[in-house]
C-alpha atoms as a PDB file:
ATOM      1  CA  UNK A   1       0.000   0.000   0.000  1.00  0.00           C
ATOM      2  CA  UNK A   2       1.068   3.304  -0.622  1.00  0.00           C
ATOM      3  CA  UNK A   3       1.367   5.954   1.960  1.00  0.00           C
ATOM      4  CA  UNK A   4      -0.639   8.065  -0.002  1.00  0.00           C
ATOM      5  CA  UNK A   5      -3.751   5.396   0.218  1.00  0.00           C
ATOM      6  CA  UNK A   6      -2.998   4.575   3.443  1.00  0.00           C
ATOM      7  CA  UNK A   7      -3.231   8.484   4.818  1.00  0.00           C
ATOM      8  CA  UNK A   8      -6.283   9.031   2.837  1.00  0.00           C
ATOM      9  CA  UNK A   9      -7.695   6.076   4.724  1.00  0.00           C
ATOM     10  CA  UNK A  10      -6.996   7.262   7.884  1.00  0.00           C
ATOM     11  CA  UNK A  11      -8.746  10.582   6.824  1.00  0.00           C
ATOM     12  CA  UNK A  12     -11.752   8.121   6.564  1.00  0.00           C
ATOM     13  CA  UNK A  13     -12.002   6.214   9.723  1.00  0.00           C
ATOM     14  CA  UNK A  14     -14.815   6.080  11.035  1.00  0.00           C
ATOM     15  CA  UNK A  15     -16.108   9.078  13.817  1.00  0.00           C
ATOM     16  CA  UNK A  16     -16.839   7.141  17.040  1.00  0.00           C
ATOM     17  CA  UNK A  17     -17.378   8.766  20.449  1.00  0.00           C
ATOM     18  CA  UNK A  18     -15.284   8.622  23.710  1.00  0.00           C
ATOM     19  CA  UNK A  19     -16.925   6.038  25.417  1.00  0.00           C
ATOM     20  CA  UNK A  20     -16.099   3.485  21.866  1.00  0.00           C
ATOM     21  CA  UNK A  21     -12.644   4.168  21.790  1.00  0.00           C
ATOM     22  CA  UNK A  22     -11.549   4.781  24.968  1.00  0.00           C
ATOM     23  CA  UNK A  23     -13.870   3.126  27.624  1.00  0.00           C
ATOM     24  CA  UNK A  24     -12.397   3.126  30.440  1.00  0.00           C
ATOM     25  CA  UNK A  25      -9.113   4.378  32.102  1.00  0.00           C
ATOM     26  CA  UNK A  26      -6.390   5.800  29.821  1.00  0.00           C
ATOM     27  CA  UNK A  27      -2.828   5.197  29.764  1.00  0.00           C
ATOM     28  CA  UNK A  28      -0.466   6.920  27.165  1.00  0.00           C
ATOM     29  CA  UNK A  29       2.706   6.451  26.733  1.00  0.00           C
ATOM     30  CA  UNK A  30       4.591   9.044  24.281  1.00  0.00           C
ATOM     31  CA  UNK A  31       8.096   8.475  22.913  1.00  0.00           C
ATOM     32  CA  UNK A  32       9.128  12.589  23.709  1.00  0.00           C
ATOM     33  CA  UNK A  33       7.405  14.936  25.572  1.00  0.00           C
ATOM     34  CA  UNK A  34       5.403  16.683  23.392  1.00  0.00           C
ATOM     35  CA  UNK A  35       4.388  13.698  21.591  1.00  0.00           C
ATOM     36  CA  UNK A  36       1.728  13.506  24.060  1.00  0.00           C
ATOM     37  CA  UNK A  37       0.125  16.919  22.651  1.00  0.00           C
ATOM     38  CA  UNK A  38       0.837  16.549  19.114  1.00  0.00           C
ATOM     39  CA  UNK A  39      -0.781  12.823  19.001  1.00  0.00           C
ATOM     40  CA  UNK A  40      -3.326  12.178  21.552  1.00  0.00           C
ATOM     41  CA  UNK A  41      -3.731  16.076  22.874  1.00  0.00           C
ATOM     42  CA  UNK A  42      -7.540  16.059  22.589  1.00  0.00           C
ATOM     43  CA  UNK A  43      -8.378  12.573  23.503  1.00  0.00           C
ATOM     44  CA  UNK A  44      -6.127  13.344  26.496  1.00  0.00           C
ATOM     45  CA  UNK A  45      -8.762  17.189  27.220  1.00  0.00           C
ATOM     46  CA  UNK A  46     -11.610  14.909  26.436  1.00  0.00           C
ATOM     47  CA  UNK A  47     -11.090  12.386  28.848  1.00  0.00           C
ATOM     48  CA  UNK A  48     -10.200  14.774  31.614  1.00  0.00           C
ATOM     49  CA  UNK A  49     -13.227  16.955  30.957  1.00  0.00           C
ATOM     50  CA  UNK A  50     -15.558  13.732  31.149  1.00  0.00           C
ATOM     51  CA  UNK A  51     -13.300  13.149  34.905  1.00  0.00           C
ATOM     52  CA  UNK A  52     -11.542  10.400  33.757  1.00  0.00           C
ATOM     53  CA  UNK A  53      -7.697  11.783  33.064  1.00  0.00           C
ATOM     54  CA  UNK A  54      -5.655   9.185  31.835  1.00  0.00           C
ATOM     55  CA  UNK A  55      -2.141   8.112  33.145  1.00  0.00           C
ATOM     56  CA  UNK A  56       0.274   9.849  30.888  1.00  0.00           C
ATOM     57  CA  UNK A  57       3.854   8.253  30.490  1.00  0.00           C
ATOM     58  CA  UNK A  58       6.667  10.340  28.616  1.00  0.00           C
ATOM     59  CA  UNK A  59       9.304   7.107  27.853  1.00  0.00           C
ATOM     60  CA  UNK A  60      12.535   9.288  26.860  1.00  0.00           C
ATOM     61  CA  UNK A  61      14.220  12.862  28.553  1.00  0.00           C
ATOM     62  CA  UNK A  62      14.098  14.761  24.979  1.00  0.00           C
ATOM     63  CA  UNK A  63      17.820  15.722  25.903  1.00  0.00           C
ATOM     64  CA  UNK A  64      18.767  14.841  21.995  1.00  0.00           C
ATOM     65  CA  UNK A  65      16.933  17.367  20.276  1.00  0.00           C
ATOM     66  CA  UNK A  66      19.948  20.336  19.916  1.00  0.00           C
ATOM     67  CA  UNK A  67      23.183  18.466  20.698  1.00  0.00           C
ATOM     68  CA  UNK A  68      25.383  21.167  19.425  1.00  0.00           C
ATOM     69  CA  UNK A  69      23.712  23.977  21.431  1.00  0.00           C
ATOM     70  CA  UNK A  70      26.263  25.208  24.045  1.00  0.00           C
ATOM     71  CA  UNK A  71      23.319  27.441  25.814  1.00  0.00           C
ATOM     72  CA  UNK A  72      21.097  24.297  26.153  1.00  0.00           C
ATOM     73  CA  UNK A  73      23.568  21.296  27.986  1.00  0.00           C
ATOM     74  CA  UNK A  74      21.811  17.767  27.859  1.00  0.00           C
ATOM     75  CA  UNK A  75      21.143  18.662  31.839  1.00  0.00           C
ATOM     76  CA  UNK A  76      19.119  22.310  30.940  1.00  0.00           C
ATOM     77  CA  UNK A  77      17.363  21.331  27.891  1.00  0.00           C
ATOM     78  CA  UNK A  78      16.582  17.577  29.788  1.00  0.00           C
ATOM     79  CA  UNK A  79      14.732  19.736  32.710  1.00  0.00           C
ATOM     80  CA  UNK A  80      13.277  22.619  30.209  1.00  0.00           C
ATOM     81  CA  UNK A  81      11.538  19.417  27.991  1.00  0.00           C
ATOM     82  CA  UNK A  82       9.959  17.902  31.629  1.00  0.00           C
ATOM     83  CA  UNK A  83       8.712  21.362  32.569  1.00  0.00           C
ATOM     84  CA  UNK A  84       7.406  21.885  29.440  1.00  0.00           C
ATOM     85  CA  UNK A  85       5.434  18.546  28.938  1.00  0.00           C
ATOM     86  CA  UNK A  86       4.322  19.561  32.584  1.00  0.00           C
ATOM     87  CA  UNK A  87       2.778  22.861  31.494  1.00  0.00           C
ATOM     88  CA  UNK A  88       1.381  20.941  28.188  1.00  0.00           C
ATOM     89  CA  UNK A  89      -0.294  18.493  30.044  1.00  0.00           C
ATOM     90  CA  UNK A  90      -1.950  20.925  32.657  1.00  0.00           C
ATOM     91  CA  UNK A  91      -3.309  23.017  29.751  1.00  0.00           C
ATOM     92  CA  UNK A  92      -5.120  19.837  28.641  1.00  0.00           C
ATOM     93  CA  UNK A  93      -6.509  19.533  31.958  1.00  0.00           C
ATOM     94  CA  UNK A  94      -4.440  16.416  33.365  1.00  0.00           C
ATOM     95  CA  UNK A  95      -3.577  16.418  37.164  1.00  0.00           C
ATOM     96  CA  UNK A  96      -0.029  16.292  37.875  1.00  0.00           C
ATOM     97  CA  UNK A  97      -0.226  12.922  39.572  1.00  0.00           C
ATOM     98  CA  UNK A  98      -1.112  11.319  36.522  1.00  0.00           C
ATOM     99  CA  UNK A  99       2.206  12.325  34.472  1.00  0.00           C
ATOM    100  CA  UNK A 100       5.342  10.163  34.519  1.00  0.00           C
ATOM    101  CA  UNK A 101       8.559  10.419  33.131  1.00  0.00           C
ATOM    102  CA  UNK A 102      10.638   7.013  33.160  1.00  0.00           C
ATOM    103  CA  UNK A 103      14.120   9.184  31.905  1.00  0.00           C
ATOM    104  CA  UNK A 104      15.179   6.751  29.214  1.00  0.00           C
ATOM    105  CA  UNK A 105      17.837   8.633  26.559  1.00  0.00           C
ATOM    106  CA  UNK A 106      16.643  10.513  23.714  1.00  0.00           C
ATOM    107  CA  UNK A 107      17.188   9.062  20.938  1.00  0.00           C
ATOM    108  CA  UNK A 108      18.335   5.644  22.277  1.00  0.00           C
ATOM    109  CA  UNK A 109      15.091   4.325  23.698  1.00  0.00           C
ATOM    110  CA  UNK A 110      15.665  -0.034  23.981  1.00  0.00           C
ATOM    111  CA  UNK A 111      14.118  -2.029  21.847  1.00  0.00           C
ATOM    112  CA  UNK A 112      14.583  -4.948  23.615  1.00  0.00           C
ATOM    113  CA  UNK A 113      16.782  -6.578  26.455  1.00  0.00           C
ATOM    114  CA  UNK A 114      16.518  -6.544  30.044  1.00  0.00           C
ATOM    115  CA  UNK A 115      16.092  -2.641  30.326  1.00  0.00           C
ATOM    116  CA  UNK A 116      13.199  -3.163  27.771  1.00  0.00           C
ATOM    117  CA  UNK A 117      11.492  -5.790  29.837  1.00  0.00           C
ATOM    118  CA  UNK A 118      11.829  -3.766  32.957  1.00  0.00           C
ATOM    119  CA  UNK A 119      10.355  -0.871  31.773  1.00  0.00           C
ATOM    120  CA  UNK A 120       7.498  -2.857  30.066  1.00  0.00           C
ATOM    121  CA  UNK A 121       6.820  -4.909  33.331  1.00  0.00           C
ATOM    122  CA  UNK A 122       6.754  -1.503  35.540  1.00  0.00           C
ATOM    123  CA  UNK A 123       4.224   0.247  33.056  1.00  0.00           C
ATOM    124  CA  UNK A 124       1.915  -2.979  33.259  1.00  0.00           C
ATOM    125  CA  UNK A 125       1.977  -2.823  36.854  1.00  0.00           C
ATOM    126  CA  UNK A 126       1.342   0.782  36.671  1.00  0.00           C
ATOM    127  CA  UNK A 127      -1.783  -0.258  34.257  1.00  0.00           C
ATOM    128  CA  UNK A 128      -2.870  -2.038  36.742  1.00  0.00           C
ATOM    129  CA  UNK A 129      -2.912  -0.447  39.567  1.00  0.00           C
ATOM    130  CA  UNK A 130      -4.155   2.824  38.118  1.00  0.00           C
ATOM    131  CA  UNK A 131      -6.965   0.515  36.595  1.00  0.00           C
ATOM    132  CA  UNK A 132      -5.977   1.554  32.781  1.00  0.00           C
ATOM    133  CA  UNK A 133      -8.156  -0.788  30.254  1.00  0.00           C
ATOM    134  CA  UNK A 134      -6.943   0.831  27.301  1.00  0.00           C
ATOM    135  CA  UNK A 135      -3.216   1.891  26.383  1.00  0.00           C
ATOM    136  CA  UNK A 136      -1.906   4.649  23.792  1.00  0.00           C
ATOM    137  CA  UNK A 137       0.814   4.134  22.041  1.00  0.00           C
ATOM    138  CA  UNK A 138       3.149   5.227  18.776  1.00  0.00           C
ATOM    139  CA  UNK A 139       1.917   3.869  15.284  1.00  0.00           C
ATOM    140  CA  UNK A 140       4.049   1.192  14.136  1.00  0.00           C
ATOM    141  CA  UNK A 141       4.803   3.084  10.923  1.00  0.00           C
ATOM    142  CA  UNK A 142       5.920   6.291  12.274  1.00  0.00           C
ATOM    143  CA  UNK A 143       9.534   6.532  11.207  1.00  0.00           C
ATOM    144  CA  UNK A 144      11.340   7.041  14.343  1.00  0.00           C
ATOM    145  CA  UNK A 145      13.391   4.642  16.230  1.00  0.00           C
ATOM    146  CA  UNK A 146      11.824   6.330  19.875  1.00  0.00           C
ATOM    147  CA  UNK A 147       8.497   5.907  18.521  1.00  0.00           C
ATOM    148  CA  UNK A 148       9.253   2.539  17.133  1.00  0.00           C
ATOM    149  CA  UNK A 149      10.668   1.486  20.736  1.00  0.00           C
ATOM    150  CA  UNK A 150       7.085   2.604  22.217  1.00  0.00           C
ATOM    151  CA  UNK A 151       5.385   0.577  19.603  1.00  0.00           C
ATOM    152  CA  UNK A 152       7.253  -2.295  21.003  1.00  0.00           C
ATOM    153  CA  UNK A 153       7.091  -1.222  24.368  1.00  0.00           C
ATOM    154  CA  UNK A 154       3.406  -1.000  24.220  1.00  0.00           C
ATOM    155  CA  UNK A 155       3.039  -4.557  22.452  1.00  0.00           C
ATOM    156  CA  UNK A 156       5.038  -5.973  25.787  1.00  0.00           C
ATOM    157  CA  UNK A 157       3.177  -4.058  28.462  1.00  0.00           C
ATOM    158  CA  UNK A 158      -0.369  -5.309  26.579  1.00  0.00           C
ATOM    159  CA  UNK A 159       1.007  -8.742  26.432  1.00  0.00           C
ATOM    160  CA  UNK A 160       1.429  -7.920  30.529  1.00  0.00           C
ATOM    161  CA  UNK A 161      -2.038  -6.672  31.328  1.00  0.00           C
ATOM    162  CA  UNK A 162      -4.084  -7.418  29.064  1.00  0.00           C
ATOM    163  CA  UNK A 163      -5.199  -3.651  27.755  1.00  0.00           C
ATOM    164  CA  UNK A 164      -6.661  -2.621  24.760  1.00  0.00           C
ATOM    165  CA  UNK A 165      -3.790  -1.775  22.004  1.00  0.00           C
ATOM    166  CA  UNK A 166      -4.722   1.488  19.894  1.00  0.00           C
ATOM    167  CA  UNK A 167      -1.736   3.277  18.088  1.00  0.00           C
ATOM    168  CA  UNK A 168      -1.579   7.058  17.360  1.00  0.00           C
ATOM    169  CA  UNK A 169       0.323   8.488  14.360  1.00  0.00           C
ATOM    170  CA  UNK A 170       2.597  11.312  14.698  1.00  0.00           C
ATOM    171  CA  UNK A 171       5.391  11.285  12.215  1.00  0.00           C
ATOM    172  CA  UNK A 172       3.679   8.751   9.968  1.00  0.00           C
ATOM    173  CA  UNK A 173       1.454  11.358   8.747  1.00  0.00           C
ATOM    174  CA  UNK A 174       4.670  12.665   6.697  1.00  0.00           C
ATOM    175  CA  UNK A 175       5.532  10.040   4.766  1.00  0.00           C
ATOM    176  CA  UNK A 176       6.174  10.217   1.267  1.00  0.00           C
ATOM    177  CA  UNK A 177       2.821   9.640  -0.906  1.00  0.00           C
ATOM    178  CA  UNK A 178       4.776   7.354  -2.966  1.00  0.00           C
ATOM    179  CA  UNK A 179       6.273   5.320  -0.084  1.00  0.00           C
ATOM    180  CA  UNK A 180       5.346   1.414  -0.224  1.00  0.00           C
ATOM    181  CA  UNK A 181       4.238   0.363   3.366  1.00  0.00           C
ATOM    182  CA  UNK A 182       4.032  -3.333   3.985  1.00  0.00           C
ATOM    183  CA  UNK A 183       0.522  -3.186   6.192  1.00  0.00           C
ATOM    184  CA  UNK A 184      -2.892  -3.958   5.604  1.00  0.00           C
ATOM    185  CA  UNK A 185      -5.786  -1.117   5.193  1.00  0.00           C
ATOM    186  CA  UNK A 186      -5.958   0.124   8.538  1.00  0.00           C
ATOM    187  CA  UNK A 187      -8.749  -0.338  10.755  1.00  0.00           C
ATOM    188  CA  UNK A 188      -9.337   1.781  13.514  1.00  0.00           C
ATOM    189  CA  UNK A 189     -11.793   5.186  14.855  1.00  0.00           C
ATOM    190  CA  UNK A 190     -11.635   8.684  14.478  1.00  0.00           C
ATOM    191  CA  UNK A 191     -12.375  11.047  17.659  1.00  0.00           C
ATOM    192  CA  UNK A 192     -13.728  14.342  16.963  1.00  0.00           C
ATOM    193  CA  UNK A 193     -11.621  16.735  19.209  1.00  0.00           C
ATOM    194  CA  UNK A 194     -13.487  20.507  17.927  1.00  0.00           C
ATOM    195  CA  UNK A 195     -14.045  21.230  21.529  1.00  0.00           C
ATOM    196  CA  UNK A 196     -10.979  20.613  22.490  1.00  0.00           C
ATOM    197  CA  UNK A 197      -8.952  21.734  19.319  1.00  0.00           C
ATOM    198  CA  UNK A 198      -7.366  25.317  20.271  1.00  0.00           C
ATOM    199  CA  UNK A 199      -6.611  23.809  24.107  1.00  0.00           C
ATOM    200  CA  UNK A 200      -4.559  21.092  21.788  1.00  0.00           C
ATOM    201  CA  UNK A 201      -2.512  23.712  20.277  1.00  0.00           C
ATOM    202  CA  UNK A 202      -1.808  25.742  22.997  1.00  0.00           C
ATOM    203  CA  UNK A 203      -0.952  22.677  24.393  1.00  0.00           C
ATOM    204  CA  UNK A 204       1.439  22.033  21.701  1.00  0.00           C
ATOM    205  CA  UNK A 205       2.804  25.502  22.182  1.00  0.00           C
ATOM    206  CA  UNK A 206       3.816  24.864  25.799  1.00  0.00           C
ATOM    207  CA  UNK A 207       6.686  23.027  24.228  1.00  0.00           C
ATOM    208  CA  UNK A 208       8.989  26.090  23.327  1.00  0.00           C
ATOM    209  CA  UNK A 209      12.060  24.298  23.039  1.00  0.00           C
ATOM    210  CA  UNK A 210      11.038  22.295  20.145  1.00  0.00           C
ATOM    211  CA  UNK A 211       8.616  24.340  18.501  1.00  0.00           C
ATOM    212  CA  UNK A 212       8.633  28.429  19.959  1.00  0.00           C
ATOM    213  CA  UNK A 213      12.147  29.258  18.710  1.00  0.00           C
ATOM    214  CA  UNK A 214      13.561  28.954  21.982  1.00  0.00           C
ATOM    215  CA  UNK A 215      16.793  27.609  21.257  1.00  0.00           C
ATOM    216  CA  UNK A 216      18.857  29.536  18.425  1.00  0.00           C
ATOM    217  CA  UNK A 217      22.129  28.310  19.001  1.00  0.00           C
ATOM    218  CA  UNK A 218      22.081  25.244  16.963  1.00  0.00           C
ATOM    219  CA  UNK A 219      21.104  25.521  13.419  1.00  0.00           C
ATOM    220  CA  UNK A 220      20.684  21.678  12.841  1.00  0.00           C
ATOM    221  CA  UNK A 221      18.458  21.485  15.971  1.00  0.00           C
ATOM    222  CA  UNK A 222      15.294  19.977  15.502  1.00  0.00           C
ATOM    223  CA  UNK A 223      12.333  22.419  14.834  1.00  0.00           C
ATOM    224  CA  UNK A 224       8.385  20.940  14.851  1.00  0.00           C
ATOM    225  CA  UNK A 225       7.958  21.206  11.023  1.00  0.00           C
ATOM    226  CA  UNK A 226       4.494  23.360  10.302  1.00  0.00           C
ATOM    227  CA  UNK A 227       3.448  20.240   7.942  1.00  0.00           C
ATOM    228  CA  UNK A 228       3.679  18.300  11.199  1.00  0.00           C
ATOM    229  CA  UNK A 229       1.622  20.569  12.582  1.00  0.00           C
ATOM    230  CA  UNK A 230      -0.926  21.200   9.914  1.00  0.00           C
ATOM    231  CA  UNK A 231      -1.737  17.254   9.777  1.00  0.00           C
ATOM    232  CA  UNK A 232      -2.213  16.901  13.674  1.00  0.00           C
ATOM    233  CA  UNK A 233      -3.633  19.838  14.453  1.00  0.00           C
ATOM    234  CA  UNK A 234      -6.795  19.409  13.341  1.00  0.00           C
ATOM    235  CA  UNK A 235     -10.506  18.481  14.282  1.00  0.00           C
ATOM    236  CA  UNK A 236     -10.241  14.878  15.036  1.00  0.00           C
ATOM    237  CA  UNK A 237      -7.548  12.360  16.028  1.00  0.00           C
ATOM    238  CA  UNK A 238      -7.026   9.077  14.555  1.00  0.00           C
ATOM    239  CA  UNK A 239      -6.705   5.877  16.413  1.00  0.00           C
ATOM    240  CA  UNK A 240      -5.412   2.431  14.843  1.00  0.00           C
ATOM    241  CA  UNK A 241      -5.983  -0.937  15.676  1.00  0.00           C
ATOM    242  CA  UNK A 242      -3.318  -3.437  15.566  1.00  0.00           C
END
């Protein structure tokens, strides 16, 4: 399948409310911070304006994102990206009990191994004891190795505890049209996020460091691309079914 087909079926999911595709309690679990805003921001001000906020888990420290900027050390930029997802996830409503960060290194997220199977077994005992019956988590055919290693991750931690597996895409909506993807027409629902659309972008916007300008030092420093933006910011959010 082309990407091309398979982003204009996405488009075409079908609409489905709250209570179809998310049930019960919510865990996410983003590869960055800020992927939890770009992907799943309105489900995320949905559920926590029907008073059920979902357990939001931020796998890596987002340290990698301007290596060559003296201004912003690994140490600064780790603790500006935490703050910010912080901020971000306040603006969509979530309490700050339900955010996690489990510090694993930009950019170098395991994809196996014993760290791997650590990290899985604490998130499905987190699942657990927060009560989460469905989990978030990375489209398999977003092109990032981080994103890749919380596709895994999430496959292991459903394996665990038995949660629903739904997958969000965030940098799989930029593939190239003419890109051959080996996977099956995607089934899956739609959420329509319109009341929740501009809190998603301000919540976007909370992440300054990778998207405000913030850091000018580094010229190859990654910068949240406005076609990025353009396909995620918008009035629904897709959600994929293994």
């Amino acid at each position: 399948m082309k990407a091309a087909t398979m982003h204009a079926a996405l488009r075409e999911l079908p609409l489905a409310p709250l209570s179809a595709i998310a049930p019960g309690t919510v865990m996410v679990l983003a590869p960055h911070p800020d992927d939890e805003s770009l992907g799943c921001g309105g489900l995320i001000a949905a559920c926590c304006a029907a008073g059920m906020p979902p357990v939001v888990v931020i796998m890596t420290d987002g340290a990698a994102s301007h290596p060559n900027s003296r201004q912003w050390p690994a140490p600064r930029l780790r603790a500006k990206r935490q703050q910010e997802a912080r901020t971000a996830v306040s603006c969509l409503g979530l309490p700050p009990d339900r955010l996690v960060f489990l510090g694993l290194p930009d950019a170098a997220a395991p994809h196996d191994g014993p760290v791997f199977a650590d990290m899985a077994t604490r998130l499905a005992h987190l699942a657990t004891a927060r009560g989460c019956t469905t989990l978030l988590v990375p489209w398999r055919a977003d092109p990032h190795c981080d994103h890749e290693a919380a596709w895994k991750m999430g496959v292991a931690v459903q394996r665990l505890c038995g949660a629903t597996l739904l997958a969000y895409p965030v940098w799989g909506w930029l593939l190239p049209d003419e890109m051959d993807l080996d996977h099956a027409p995607p089934r899956g629902l739609r959420l329509d996020i319109t009341a929740h659309r501009a809190t998603k972008a301000r919540a976007i916007g909370m992440h300054e460091s990778q998207y405000g300008g913030l850091i000018t030092d580094d010229p190859d420093g990654f910068h949240l691309p406005d076609r990025l933006l353009d396909a995620l910011v918008t009035d629904y959010e897709v959600f994929v079914q293994p």
